[in-house]
N, C-alpha and C. Protein backbone atom coordinates (compact mmCIF):
# COMPACT_ATOMS: atom_id res chain seq x y z
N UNK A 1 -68.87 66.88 88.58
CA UNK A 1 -69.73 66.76 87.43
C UNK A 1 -69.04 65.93 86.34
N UNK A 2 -67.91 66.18 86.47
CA UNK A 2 -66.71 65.34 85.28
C UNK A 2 -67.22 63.68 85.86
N UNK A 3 -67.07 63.39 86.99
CA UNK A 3 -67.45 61.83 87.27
C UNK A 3 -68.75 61.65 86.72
N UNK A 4 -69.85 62.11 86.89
CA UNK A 4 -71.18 62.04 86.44
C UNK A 4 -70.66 61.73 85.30
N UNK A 5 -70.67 62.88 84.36
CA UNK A 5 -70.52 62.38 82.69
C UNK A 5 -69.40 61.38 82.33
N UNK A 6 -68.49 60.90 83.31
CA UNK A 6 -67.92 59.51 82.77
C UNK A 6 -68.76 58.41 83.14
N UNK A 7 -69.85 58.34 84.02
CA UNK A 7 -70.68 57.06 84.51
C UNK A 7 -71.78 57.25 83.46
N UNK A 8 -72.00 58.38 83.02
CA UNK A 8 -73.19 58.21 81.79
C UNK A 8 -72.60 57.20 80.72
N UNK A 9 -71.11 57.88 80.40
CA UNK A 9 -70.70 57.41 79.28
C UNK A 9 -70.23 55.92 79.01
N UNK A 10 -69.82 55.22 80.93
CA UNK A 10 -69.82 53.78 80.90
C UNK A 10 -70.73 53.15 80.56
N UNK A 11 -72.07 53.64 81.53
CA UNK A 11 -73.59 52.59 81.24
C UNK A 11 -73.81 52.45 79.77
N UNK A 12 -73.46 53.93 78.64
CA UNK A 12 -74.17 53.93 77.34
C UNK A 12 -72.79 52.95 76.93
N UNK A 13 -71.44 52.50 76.70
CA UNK A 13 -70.75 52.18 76.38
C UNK A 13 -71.06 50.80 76.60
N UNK A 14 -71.44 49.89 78.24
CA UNK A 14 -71.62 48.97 78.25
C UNK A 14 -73.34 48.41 77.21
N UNK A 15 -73.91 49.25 77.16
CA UNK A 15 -74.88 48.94 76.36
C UNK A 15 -74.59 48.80 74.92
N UNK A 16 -74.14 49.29 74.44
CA UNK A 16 -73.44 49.42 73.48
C UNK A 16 -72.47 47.74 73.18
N UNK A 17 -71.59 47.74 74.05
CA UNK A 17 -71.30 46.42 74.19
C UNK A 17 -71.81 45.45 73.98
N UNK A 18 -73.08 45.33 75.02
CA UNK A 18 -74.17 44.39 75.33
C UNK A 18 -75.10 43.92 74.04
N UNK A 19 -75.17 45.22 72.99
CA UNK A 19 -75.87 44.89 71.56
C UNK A 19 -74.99 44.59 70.47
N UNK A 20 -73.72 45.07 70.69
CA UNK A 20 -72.68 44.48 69.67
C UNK A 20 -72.19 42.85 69.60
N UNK A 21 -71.88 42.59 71.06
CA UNK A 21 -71.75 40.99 71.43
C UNK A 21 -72.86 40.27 71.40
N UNK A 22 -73.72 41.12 71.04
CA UNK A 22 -75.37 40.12 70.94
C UNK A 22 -75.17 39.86 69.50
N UNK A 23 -75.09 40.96 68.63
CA UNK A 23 -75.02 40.78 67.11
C UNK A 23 -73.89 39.83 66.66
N UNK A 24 -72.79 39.84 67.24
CA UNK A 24 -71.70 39.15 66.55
C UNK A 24 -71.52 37.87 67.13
N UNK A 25 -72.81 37.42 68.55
CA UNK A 25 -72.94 36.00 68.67
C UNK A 25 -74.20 35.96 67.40
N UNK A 26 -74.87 36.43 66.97
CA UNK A 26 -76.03 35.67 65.55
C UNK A 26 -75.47 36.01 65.15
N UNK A 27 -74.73 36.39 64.01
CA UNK A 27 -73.60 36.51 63.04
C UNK A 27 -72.93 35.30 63.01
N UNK A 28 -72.93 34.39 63.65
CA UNK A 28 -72.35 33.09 63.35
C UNK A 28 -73.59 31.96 63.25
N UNK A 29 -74.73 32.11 63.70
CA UNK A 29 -75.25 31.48 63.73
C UNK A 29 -76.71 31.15 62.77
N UNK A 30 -77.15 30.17 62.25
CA UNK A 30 -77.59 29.64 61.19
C UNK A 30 -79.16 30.79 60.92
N UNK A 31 -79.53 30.99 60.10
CA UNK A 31 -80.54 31.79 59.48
C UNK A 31 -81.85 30.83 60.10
N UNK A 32 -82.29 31.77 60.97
CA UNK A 32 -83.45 31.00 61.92
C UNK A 32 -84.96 31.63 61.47
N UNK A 33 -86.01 30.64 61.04
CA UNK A 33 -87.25 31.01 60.78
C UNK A 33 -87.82 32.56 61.98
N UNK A 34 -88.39 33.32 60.96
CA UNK A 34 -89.05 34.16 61.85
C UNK A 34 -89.95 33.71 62.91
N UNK A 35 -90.06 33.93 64.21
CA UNK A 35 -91.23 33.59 65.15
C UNK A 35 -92.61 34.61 64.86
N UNK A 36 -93.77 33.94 65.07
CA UNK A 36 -94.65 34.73 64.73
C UNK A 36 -94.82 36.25 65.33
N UNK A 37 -95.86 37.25 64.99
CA UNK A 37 -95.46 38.34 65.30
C UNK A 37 -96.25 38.47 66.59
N UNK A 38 -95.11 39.47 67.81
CA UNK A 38 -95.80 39.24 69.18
C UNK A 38 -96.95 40.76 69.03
N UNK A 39 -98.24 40.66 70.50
CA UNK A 39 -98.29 41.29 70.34
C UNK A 39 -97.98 43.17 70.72
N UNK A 40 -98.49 44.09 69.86
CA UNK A 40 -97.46 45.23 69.62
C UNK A 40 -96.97 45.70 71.24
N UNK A 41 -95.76 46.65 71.70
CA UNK A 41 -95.92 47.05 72.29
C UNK A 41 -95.25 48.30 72.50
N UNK A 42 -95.45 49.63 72.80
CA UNK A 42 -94.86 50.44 72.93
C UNK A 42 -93.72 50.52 73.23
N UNK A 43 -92.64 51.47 72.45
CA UNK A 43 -91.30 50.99 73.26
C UNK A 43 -91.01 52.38 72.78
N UNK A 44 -90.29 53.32 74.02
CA UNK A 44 -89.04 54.60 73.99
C UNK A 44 -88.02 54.20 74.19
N UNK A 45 -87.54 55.18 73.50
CA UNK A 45 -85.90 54.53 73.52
C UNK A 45 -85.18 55.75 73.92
N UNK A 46 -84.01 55.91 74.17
CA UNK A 46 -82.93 57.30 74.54
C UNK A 46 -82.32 57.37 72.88
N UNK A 47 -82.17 58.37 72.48
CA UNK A 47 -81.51 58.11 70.90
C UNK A 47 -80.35 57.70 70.76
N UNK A 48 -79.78 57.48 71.32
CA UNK A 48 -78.14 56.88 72.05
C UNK A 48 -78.34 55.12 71.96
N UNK A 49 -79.53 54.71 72.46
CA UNK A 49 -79.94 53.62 72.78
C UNK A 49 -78.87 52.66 73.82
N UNK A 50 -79.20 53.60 75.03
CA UNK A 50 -78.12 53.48 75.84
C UNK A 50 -79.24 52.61 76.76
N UNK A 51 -80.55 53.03 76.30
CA UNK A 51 -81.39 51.98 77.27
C UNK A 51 -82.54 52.09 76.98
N UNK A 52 -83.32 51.17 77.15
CA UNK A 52 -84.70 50.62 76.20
C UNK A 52 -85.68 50.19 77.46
N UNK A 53 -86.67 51.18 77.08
CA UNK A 53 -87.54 50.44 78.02
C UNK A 53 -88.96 49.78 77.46
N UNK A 54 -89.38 48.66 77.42
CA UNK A 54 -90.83 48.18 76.90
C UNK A 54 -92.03 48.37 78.08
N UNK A 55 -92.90 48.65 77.18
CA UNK A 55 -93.94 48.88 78.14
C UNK A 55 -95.63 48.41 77.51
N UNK A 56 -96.09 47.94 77.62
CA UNK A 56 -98.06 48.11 77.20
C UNK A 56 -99.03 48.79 77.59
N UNK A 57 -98.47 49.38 78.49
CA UNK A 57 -99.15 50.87 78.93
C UNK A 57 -98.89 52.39 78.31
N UNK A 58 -99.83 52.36 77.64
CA UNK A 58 -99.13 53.49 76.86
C UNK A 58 -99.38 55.24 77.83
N UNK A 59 -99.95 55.32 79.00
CA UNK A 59 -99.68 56.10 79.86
C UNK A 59 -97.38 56.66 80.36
N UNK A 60 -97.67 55.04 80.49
CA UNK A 60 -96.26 55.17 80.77
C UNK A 60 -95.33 55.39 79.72
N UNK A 61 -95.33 54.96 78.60
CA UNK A 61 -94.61 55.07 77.55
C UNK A 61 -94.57 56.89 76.95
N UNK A 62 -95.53 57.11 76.96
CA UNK A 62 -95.62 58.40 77.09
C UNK A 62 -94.88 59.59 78.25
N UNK A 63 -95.14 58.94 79.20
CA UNK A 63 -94.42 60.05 80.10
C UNK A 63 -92.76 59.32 80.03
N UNK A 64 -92.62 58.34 79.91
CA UNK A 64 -91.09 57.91 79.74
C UNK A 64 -90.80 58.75 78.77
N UNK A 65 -90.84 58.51 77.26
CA UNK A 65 -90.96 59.56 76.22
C UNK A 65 -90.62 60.80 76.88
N UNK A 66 -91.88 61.39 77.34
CA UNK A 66 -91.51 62.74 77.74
C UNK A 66 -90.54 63.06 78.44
N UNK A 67 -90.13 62.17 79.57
CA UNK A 67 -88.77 62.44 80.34
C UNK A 67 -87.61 62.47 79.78
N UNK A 68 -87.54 61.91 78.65
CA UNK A 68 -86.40 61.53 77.89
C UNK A 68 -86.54 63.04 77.06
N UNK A 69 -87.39 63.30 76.49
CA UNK A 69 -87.19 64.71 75.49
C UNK A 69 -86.69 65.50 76.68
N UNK A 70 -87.41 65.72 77.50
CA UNK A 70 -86.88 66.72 78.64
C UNK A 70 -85.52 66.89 79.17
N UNK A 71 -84.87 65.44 79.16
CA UNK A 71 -83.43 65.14 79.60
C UNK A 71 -82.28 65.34 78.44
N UNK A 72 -83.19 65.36 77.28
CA UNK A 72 -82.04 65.67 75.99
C UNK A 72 -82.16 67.28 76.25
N UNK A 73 -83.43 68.06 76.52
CA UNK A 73 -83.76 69.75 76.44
C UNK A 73 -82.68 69.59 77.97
N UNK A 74 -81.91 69.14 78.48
CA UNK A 74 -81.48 69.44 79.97
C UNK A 74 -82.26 70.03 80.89
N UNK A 75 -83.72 69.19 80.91
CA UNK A 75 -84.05 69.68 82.04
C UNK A 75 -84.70 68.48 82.70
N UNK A 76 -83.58 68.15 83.83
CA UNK A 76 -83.64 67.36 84.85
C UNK A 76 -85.08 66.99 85.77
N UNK A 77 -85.11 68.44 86.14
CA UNK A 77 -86.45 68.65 87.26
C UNK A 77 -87.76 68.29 86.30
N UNK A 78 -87.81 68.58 85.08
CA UNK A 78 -89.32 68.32 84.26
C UNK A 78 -88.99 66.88 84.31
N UNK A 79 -87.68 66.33 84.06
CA UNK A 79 -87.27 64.94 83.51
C UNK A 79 -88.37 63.85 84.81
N UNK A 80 -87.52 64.75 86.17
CA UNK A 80 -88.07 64.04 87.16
C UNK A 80 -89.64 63.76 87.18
N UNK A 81 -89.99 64.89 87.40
CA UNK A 81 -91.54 65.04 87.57
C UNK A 81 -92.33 64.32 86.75
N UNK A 82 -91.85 64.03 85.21
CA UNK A 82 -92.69 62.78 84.42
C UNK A 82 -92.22 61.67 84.80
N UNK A 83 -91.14 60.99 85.44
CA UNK A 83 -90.39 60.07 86.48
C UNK A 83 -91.51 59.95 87.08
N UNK A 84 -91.70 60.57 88.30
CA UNK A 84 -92.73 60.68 89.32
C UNK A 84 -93.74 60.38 89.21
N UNK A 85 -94.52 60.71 88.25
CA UNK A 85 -95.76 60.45 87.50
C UNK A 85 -96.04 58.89 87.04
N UNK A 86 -95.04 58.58 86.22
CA UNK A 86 -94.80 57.19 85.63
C UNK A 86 -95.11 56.10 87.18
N UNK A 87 -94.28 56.41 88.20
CA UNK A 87 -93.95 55.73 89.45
C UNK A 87 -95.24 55.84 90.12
N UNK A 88 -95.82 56.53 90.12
CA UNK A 88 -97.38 56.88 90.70
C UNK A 88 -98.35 55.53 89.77
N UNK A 89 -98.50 55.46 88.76
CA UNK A 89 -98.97 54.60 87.65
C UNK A 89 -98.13 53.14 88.12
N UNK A 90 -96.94 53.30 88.52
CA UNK A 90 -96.30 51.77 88.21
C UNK A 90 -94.87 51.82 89.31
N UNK A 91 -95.70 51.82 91.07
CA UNK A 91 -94.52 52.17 91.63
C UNK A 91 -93.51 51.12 91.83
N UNK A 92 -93.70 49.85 91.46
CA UNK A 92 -92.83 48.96 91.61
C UNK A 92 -91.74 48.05 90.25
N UNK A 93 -91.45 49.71 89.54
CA UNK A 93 -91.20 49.43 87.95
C UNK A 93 -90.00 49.60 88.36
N UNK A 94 -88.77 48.55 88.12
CA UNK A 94 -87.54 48.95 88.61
C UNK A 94 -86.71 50.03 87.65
N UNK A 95 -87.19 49.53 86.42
CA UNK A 95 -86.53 50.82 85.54
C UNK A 95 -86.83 52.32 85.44
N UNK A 96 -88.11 52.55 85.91
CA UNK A 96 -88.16 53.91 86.13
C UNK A 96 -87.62 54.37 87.19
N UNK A 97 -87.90 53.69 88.60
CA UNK A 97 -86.29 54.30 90.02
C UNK A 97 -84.85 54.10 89.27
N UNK A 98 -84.41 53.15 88.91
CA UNK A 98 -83.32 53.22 87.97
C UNK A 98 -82.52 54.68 87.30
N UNK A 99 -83.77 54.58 86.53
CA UNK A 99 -83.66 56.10 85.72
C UNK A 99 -83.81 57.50 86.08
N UNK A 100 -84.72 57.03 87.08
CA UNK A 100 -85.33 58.59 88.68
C UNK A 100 -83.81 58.58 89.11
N UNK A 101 -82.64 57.55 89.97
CA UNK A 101 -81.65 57.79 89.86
C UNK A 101 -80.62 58.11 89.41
N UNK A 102 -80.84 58.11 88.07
CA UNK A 102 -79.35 58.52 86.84
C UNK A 102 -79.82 59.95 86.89
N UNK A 103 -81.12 60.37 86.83
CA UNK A 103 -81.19 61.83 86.94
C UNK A 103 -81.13 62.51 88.08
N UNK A 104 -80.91 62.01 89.11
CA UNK A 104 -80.91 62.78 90.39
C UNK A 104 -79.12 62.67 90.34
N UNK A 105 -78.63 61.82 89.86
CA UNK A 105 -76.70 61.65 89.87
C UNK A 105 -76.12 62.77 89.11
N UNK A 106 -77.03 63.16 88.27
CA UNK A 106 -76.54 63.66 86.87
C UNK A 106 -77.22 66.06 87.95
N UNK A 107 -77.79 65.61 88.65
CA UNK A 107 -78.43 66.93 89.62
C UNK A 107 -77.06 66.74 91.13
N UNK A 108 -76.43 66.27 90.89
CA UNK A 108 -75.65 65.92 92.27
C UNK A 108 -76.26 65.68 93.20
N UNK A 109 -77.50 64.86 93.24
CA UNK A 109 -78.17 64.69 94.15
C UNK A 109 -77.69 62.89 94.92
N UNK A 110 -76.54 63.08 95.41
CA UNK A 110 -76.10 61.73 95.34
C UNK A 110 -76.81 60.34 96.45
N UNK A 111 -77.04 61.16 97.76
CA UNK A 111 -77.98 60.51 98.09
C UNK A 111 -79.03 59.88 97.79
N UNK A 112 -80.59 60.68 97.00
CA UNK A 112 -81.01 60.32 96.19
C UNK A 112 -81.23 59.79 95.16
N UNK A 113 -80.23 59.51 94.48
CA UNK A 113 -79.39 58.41 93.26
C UNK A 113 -79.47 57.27 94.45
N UNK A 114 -78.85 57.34 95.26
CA UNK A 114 -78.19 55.92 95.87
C UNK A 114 -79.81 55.44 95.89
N UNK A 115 -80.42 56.16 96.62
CA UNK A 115 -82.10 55.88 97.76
C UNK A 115 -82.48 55.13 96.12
N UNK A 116 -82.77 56.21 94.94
CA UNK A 116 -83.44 55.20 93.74
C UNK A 116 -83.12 54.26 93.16
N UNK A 117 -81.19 54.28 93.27
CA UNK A 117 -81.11 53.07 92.68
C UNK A 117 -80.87 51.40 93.53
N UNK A 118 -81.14 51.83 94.94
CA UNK A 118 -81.38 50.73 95.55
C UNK A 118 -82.73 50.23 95.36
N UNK A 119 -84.07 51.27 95.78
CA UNK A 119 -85.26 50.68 95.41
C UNK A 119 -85.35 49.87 94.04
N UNK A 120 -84.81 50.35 92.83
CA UNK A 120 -84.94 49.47 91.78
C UNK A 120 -84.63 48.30 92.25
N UNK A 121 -83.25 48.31 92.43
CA UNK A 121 -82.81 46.71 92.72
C UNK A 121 -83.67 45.79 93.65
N UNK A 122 -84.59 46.36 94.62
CA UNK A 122 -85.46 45.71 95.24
C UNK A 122 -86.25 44.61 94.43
N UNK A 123 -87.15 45.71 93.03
CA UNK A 123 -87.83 45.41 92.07
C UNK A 123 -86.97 44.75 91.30
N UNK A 124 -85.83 45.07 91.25
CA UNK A 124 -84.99 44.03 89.72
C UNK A 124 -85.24 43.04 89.58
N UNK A 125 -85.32 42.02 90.50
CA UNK A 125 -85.20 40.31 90.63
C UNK A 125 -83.90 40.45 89.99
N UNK A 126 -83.87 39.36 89.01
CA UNK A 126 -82.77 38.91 88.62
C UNK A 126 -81.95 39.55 87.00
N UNK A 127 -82.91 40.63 87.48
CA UNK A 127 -82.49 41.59 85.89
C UNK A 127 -80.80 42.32 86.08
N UNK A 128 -80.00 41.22 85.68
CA UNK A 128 -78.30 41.59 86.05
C UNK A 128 -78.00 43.05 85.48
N UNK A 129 -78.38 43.15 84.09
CA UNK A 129 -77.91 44.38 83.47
C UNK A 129 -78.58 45.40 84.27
N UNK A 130 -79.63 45.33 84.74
CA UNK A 130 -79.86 46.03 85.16
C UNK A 130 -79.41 46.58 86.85
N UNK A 131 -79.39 45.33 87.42
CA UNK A 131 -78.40 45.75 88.54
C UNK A 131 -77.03 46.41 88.36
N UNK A 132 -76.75 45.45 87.21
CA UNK A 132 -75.04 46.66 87.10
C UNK A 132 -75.32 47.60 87.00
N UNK A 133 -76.06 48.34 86.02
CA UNK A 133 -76.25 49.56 86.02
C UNK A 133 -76.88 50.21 87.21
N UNK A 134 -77.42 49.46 88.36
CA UNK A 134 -78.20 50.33 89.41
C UNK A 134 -76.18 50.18 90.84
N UNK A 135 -76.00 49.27 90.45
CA UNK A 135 -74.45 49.25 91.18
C UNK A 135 -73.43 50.23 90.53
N UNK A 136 -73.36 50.32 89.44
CA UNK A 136 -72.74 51.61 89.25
C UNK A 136 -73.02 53.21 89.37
N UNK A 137 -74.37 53.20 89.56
CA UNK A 137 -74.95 54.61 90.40
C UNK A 137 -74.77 54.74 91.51
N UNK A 138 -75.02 53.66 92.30
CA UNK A 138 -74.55 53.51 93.70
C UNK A 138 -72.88 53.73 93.92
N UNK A 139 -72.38 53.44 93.59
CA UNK A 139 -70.59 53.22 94.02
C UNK A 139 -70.03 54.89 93.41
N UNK A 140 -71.06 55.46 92.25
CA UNK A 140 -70.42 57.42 92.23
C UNK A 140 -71.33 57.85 93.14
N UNK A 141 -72.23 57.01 93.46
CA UNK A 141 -73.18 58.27 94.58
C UNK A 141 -72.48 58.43 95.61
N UNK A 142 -72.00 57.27 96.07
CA UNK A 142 -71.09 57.01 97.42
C UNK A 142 -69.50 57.53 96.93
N UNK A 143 -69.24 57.85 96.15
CA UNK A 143 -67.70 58.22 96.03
C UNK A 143 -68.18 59.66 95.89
N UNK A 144 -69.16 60.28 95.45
CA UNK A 144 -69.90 62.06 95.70
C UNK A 144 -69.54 62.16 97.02
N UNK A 145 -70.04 61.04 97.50
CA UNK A 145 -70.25 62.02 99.20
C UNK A 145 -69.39 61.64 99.75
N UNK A 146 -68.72 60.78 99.65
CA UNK A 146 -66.70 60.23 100.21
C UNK A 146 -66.57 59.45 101.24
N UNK A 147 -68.09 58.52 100.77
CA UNK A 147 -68.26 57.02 101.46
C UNK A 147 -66.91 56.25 101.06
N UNK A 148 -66.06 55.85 101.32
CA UNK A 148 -65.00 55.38 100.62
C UNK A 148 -64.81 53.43 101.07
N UNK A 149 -65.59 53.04 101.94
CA UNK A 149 -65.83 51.83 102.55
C UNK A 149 -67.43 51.38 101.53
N UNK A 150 -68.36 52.25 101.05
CA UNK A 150 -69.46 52.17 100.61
C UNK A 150 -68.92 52.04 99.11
N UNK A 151 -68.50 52.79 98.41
CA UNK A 151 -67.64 52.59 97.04
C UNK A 151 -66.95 51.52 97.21
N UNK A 152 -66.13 50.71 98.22
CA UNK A 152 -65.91 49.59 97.88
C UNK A 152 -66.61 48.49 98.28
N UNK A 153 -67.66 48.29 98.62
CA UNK A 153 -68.62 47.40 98.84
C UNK A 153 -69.21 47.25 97.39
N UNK A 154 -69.79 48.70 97.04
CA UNK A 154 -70.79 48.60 95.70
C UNK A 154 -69.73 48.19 94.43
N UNK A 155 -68.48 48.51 94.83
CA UNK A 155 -67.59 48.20 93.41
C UNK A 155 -67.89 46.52 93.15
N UNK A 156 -67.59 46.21 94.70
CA UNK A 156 -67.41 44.36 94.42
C UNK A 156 -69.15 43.97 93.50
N UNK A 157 -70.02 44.64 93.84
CA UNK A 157 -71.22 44.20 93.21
C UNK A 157 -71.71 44.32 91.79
N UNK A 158 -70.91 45.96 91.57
CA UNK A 158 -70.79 45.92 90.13
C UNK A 158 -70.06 44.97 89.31
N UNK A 159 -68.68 44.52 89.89
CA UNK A 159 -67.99 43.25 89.85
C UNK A 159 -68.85 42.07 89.14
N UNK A 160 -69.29 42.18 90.04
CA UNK A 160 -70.24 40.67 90.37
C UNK A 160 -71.02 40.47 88.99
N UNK A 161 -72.04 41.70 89.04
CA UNK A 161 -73.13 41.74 88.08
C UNK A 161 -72.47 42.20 86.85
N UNK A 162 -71.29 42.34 86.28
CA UNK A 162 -70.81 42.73 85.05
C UNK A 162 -70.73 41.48 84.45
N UNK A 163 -70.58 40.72 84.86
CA UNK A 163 -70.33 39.30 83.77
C UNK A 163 -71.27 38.60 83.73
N UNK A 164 -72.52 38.86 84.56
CA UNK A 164 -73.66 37.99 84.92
C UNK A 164 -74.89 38.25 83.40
N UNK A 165 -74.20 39.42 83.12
CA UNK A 165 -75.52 39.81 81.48
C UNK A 165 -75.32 38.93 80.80
């Protein structure tokens, strides 16, 4: 369980990263006219803002929402089940398997982590951050169960996709 809560604390750390090096590349750069305003769209966030998801469906935004209150109340299994729901509405959303996997990692369900966070990556295309983060679920799912040839396959990919954001 100690590994779990250090892989939470990388993904929210690299995010964290990911918005700080965003800010302190415009911080150098020249005061740019506003673009006009897009239109609105629902957005939940984790209060951590360890990860952001946009959406225009406000079905989904809602049960994302709800999974997230549920996962701060620690409860995984409700977390899932509005997961589930969302995926029923939008089964080829890579961020909700993504996230169906951080909560099945965080249940020791390590298999199931691996199974969701590969399907995301199916859906990712070329969404890097988001593969890192679906390669770093993969490489503790596989070090849970003491794949030790599988942890180093997925390490080289997290590799890969860490510099690619």
């Amino acid at each position: 369980m100690n590994a779990v809560i250090k892989l939470i604390k990388l993904i929210k750390m690299s995010a964290v990263l990911s918005v700080t090096l965003t800010m302190v590349g415009c911080g150098s750069m020249a005061v740019q006219p506003q673009p006009s305003p897009q239109p609105e769209v629902l957005v939940a966030t984790l209060p951590d803002g360890s990860i952001r998801f946009d959406t225009d469906d406000q079905r989904i935004a809602k049960l994302w929402s709800a999974s997230e209150q549920a996962r701060i109340e620690d409860n995984n299994e409700k977390a899932l089940e509005y997961l589930y729901q969302a995926l029923e509405i939008s089964p080829q959303n890579s961020l909700l398997w993504s996230r169906a996997a951080e909560v099945q990692l965080e249940n020791s369900e390590a298999a199931m982590a691996e199974n969701f966070a590969s399907k995301s990556n199916l859906f990712a295309e070329s969404n890097a951050p988001l593969l890192h983060r679906n390669w770093l679920i993969i490489e503790h799912a596989r070090s849970l169960r003491g794949d030790l040839l599988g942890v180093r396959s997925a390490h080289k990919k997290v590799q890969e996709y860490q510099y690619q954001r």
